[in-house]
N, C-alpha and C. Protein backbone atom coordinates (compact mmCIF):
# COMPACT_ATOMS: atom_id res chain seq x y z
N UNK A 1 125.14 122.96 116.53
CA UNK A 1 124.34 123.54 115.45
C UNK A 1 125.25 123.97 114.30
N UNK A 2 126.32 124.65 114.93
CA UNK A 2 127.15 125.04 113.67
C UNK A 2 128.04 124.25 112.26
N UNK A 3 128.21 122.82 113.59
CA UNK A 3 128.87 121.15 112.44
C UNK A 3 127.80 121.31 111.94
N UNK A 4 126.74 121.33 111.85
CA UNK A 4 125.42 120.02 111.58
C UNK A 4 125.43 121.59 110.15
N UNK A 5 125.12 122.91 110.65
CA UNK A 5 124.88 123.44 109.24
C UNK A 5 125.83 123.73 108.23
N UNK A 6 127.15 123.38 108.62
CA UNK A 6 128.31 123.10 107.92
C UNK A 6 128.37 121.53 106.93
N UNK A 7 127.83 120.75 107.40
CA UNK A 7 127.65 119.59 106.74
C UNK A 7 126.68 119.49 106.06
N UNK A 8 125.44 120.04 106.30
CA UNK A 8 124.24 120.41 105.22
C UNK A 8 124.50 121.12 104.37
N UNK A 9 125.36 122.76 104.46
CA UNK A 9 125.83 123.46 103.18
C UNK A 9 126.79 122.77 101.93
N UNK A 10 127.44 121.56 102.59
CA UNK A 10 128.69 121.20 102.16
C UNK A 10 128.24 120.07 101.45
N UNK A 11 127.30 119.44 101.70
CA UNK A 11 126.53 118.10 101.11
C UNK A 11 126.76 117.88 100.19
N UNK A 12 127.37 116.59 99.79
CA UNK A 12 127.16 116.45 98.17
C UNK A 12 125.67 116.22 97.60
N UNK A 13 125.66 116.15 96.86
CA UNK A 13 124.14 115.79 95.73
C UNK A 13 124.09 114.45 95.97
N UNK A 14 123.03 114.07 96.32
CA UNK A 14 122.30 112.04 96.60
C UNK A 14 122.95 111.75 95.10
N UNK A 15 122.74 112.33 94.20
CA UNK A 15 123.28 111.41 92.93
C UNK A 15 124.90 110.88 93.11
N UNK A 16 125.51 111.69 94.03
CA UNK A 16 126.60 110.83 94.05
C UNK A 16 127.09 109.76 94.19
N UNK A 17 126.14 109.33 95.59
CA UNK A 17 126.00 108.11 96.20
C UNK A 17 125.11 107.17 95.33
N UNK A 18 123.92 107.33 94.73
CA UNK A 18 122.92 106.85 94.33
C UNK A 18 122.57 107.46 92.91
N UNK A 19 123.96 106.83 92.08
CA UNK A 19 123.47 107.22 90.56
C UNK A 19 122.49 106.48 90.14
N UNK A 20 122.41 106.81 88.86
CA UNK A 20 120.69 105.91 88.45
C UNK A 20 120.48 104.78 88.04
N UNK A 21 122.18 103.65 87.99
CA UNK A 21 122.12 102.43 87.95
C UNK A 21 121.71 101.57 89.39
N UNK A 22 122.28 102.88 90.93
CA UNK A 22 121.93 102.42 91.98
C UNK A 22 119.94 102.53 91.97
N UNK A 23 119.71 103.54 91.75
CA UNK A 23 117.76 103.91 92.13
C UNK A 23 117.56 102.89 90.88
N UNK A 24 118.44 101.87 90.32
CA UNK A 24 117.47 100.53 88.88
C UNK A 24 117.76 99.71 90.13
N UNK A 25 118.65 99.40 90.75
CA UNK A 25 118.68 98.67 91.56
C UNK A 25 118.13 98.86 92.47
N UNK A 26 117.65 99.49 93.56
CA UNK A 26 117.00 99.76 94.16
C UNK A 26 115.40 99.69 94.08
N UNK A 27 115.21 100.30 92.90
CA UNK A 27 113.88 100.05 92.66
C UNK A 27 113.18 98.53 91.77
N UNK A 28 114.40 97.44 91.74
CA UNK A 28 114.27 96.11 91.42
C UNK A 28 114.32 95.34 92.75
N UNK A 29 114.41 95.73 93.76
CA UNK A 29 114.58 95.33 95.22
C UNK A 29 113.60 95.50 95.74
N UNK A 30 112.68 96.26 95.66
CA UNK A 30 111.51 96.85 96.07
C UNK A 30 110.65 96.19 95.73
N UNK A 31 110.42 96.31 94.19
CA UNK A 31 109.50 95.43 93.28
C UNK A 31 109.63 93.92 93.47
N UNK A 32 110.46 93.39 93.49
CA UNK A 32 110.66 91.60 93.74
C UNK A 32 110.16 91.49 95.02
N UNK A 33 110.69 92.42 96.30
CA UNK A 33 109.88 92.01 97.40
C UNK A 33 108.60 91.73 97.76
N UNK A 34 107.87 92.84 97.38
CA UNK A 34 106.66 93.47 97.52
C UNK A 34 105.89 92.19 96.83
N UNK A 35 106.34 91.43 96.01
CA UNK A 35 105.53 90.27 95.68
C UNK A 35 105.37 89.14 97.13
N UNK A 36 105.84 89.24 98.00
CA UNK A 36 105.96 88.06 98.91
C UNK A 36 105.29 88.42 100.69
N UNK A 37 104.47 89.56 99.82
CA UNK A 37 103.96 90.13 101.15
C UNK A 37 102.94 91.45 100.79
N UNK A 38 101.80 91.91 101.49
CA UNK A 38 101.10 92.94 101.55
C UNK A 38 101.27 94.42 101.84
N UNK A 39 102.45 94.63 102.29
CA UNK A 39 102.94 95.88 102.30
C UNK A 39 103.45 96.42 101.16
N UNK A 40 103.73 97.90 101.34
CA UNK A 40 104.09 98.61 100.00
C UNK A 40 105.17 99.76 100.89
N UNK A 41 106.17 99.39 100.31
CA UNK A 41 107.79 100.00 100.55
C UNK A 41 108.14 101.13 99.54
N UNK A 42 108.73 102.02 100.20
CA UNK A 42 108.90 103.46 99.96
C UNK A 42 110.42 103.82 100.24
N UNK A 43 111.05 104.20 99.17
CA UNK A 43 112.92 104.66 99.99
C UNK A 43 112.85 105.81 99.38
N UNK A 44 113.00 106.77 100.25
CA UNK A 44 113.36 108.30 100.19
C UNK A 44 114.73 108.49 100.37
N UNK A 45 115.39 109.74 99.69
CA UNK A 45 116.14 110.10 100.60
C UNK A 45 116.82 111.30 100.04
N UNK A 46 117.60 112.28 100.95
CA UNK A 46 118.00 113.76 100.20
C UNK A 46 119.36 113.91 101.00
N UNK A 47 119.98 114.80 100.25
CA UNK A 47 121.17 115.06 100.87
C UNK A 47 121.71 116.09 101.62
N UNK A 48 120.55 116.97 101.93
CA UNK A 48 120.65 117.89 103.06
C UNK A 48 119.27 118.73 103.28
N UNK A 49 119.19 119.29 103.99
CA UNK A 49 118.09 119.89 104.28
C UNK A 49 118.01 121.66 104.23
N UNK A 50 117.23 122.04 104.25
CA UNK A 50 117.04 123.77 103.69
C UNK A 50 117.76 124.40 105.19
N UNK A 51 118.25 125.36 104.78
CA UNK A 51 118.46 126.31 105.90
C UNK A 51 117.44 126.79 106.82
N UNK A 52 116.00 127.02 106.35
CA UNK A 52 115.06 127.08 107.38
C UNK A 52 114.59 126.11 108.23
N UNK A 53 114.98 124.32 107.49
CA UNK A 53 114.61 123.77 108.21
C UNK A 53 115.97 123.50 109.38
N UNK A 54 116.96 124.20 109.46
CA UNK A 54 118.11 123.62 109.47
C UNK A 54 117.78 124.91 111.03
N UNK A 55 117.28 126.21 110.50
CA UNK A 55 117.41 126.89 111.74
C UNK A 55 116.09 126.68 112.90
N UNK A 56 115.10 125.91 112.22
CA UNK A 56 114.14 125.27 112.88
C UNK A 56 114.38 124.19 113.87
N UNK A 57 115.70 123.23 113.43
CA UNK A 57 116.25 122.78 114.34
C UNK A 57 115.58 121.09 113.79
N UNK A 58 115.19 121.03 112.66
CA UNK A 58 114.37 119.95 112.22
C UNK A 58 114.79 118.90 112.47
N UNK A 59 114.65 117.92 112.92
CA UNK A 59 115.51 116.03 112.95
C UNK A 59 115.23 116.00 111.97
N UNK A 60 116.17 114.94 111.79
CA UNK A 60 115.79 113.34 110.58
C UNK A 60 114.72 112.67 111.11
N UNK A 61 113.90 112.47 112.21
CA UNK A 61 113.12 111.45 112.02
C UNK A 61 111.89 112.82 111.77
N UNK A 62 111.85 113.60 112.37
CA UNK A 62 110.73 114.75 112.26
C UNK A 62 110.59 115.27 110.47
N UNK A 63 111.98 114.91 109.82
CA UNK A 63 111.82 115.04 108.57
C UNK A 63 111.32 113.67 107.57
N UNK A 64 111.25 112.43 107.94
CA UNK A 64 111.05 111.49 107.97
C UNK A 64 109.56 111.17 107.70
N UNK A 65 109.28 112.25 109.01
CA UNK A 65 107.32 111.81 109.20
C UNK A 65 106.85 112.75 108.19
N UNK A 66 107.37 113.80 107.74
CA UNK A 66 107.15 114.68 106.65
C UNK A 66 106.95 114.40 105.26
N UNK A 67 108.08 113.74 105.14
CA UNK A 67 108.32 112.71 103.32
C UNK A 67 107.22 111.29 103.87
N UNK A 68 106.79 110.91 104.83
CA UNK A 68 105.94 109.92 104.79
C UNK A 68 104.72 110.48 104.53
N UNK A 69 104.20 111.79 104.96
CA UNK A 69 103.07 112.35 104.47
C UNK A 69 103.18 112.96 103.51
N UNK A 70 104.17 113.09 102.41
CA UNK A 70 104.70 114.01 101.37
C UNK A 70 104.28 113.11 100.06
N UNK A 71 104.46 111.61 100.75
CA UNK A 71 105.00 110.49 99.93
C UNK A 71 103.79 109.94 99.75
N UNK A 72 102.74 110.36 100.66
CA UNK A 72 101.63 109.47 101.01
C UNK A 72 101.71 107.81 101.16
N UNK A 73 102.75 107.65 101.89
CA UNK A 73 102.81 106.51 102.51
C UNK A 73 102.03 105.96 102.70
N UNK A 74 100.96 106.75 104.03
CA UNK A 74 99.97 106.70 104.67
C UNK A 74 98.81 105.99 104.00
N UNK A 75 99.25 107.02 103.15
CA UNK A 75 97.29 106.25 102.04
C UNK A 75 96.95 104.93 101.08
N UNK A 76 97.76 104.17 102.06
CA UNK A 76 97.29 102.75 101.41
C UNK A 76 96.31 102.24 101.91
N UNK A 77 95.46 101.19 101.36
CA UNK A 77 94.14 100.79 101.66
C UNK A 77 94.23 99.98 102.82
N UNK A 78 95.32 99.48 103.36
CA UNK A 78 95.43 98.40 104.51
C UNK A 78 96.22 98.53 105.74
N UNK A 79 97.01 100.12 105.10
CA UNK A 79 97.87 100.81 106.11
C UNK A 79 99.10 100.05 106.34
N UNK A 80 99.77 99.55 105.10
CA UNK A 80 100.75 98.92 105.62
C UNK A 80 102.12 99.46 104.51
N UNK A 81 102.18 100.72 104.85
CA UNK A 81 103.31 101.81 103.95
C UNK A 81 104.37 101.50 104.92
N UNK A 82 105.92 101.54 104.29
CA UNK A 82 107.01 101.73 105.17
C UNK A 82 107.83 102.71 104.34
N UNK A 83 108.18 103.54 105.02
CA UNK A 83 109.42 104.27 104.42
C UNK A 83 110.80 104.43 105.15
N UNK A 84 111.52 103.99 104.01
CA UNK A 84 113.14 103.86 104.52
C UNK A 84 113.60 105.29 103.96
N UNK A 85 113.90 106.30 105.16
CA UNK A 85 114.60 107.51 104.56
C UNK A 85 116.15 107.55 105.09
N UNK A 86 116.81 108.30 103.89
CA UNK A 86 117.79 108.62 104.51
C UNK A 86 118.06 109.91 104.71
N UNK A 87 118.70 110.35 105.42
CA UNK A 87 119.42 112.07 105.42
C UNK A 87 120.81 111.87 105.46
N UNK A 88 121.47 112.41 104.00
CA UNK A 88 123.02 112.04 103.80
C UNK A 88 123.64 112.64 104.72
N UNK A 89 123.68 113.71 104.90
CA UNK A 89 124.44 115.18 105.65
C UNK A 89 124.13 114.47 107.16
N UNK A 90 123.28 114.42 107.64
CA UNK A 90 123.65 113.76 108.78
C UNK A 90 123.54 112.14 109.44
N UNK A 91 123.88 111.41 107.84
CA UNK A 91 124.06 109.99 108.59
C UNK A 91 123.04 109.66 108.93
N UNK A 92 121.72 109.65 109.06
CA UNK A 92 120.62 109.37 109.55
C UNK A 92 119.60 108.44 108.62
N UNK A 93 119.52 107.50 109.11
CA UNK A 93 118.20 106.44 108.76
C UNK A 93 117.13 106.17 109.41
N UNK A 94 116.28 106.69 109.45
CA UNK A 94 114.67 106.40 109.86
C UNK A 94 114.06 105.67 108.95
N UNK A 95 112.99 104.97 109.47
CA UNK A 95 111.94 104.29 109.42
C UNK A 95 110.66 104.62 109.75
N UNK A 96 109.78 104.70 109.01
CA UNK A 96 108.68 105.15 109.37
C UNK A 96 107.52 103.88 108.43
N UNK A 97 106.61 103.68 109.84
CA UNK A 97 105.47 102.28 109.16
C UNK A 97 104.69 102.82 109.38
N UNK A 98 103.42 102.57 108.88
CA UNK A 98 102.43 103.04 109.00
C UNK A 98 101.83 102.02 110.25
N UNK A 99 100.26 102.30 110.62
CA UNK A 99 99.89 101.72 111.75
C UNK A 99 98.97 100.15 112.12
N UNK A 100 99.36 99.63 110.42
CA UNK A 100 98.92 98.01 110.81
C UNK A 100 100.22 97.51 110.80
N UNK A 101 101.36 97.84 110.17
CA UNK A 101 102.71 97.41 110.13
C UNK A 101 103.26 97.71 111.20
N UNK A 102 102.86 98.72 112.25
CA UNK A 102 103.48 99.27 113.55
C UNK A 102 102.82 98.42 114.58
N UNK A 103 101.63 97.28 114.14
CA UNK A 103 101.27 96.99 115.46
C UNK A 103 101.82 95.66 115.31
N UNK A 104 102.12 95.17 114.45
CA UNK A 104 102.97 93.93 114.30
C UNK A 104 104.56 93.42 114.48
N UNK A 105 105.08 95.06 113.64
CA UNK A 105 106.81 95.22 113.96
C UNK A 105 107.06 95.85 115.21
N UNK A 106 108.13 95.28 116.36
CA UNK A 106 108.28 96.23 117.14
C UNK A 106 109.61 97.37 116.25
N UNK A 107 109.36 98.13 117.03
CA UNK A 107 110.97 99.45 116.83
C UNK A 107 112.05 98.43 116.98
N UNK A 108 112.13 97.47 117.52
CA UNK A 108 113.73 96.97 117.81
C UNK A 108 114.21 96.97 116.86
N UNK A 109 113.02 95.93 116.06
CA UNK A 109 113.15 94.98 114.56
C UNK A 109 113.76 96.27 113.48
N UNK A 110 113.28 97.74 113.79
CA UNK A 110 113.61 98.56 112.73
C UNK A 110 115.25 99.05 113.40
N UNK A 111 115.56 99.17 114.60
CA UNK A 111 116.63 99.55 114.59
C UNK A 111 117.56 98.62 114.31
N UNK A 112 117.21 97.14 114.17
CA UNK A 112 118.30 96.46 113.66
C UNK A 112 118.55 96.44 111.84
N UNK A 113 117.36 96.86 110.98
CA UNK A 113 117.19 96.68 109.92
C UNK A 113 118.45 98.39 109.84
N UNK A 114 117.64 99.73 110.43
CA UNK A 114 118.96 100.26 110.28
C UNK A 114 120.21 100.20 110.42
N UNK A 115 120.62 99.11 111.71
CA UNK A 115 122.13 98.86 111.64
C UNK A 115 122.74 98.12 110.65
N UNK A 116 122.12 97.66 110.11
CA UNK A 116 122.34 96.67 109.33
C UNK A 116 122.74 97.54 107.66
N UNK A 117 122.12 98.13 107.76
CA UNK A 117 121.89 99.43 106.35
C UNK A 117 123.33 100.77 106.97
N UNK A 118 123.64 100.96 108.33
CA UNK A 118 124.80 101.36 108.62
C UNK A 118 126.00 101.24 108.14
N UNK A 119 126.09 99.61 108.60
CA UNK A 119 127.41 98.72 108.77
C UNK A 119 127.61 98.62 107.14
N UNK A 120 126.75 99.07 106.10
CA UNK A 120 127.00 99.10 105.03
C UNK A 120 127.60 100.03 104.08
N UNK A 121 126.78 101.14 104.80
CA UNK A 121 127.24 102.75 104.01
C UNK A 121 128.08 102.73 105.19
N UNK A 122 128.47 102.34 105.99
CA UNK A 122 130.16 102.91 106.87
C UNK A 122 131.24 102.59 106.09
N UNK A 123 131.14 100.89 105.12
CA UNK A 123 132.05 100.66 104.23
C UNK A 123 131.88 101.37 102.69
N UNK A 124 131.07 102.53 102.94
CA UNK A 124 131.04 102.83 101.18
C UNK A 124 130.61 102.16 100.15
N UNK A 125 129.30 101.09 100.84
CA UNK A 125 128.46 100.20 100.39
C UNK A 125 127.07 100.83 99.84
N UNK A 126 126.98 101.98 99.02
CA UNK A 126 125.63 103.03 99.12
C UNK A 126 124.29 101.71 98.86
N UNK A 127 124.71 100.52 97.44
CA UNK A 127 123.45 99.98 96.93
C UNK A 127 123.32 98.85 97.98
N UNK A 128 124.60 98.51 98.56
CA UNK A 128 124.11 96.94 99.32
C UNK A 128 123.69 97.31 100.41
N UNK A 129 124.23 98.50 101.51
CA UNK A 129 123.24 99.02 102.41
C UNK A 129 121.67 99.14 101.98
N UNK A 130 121.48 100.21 100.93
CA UNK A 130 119.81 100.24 101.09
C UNK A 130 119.29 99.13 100.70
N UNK A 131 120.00 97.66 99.88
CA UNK A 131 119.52 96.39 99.40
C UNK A 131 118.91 95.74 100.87
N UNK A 132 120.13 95.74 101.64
CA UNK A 132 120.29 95.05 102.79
C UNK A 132 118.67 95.20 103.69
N UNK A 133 118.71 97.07 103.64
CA UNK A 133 117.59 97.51 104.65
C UNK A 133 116.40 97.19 103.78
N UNK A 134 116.35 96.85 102.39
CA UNK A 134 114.91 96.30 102.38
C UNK A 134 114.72 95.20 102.02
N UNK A 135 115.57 94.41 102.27
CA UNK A 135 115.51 93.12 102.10
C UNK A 135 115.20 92.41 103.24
N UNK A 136 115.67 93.02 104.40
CA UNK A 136 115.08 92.79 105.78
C UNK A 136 113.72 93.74 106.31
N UNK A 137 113.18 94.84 105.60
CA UNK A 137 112.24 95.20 105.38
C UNK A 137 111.45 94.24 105.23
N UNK A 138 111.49 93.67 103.92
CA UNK A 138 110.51 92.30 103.20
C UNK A 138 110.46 91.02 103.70
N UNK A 139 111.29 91.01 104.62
CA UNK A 139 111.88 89.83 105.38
C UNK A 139 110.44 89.84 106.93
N UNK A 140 110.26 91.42 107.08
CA UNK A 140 110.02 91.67 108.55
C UNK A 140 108.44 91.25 107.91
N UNK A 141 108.00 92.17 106.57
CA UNK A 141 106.62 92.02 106.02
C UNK A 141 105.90 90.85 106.34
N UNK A 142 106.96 90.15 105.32
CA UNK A 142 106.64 88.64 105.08
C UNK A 142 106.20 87.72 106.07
N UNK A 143 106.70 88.24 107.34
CA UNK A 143 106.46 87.22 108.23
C UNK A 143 105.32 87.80 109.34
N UNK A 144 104.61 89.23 108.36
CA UNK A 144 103.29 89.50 109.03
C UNK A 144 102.47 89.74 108.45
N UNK A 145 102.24 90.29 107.30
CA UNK A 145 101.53 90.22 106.29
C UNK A 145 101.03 89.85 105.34
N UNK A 146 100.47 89.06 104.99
CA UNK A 146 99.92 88.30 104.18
C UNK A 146 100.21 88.62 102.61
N UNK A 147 100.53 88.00 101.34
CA UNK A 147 100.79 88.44 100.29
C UNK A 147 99.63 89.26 99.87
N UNK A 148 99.43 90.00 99.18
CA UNK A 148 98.66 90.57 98.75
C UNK A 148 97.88 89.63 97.67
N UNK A 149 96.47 90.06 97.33
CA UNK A 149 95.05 88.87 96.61
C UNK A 149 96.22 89.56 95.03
N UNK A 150 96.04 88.29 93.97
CA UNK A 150 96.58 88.17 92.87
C UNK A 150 95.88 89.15 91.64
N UNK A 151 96.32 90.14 90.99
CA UNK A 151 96.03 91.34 90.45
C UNK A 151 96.05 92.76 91.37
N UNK A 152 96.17 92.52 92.23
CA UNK A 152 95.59 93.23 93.23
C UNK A 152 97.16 94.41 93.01
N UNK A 153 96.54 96.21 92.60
CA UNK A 153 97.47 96.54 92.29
C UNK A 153 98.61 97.43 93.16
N UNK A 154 100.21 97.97 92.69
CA UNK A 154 100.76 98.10 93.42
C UNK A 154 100.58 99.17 93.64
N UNK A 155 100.28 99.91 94.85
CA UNK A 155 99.74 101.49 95.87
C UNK A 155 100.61 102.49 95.58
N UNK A 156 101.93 102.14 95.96
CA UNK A 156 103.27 102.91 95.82
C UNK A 156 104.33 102.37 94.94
N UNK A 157 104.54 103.75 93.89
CA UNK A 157 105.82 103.57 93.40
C UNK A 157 107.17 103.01 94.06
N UNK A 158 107.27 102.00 93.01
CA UNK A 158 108.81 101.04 93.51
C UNK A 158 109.95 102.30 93.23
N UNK A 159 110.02 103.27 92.70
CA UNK A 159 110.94 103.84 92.02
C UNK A 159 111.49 104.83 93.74
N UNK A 160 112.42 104.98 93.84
CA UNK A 160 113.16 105.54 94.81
C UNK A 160 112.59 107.10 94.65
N UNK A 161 112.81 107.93 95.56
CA UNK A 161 112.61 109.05 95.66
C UNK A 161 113.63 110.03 96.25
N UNK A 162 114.62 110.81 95.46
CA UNK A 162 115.10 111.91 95.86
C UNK A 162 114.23 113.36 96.02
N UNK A 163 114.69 113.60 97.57
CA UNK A 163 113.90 114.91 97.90
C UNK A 163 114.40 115.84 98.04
């Protein structure tokens, strides 16, 4: 308990990692995908968490399901929201789908999309990691979801979200 609230006090600011040429990129990754499939993709992410949630004992994925209902993931018309969060301070990438995208993707498919988004930020890769994880995001869509009907508009902001 005591590392974990030592590394949350100590956190740098997400803008470090993810200045605002990374969230143009990011949020051009999002948008190009989202054309080749019916889902609607969501990237959160913050760089530490509050001291109450910290003495609450909160996870990353328990904080995860939070920014997915924060984010309203949830409230798309076909139920097919994903959110890629991160938690800087403790290294943590969750995934959270909503429940027509959950009955199609298994969990494996997401823990490889996080390793994959790992092996990236381990090299100090901040934009090609989160590129990576939604590019295999759109990759996973694509091959269950149907493109979305033509006009048909976009649910969720492409634009990244610091929390």
């Amino acid at each position: 308990m005591r590392t974990r609230l030592l590394r949350h006090l100590f956190a740098m600011p997400a803008r470090r990692r993810f200045p605002a040429a990374a969230m143009d990129a990011i949020q051009a990754a999002i948008a190009a995908g989202e054309a080749r499939h019916g889902g609607e993709v969501c990237f959160a992410l913050e760089a530490r968490l509050t001291l109450a949630e910290l003495i609450a004992q909160r996870t990353p994925r328990q904080r995860a399901e939070q920014a997915f209902a924060h984010l309203r993931v949830w409230d798309t018309a076909q139920r097919t929201g994903v959110l890629l969060y991160l938690l800087l301070a403790d290294h943590a990438i969750e995934i959270v789908a909503d429940r027509e995208v959950a009955r199609h993707v298994p969990a494996v498919a997401w823990e490889a999309v996080c390793a994959a988004m790992r092996e990236r930020f381990a090299a100090d890769d901040w934009v090609g990691g989160a590129q990576a994880g939604i590019a295999a995001t759109h990759d996973l869509l694509a091959a269950h979801l149907p493109p979305r009907a033509a006009g048909a508009a976009d649910e969720l902001p492409d634009r990244p979200v610091v929390l």
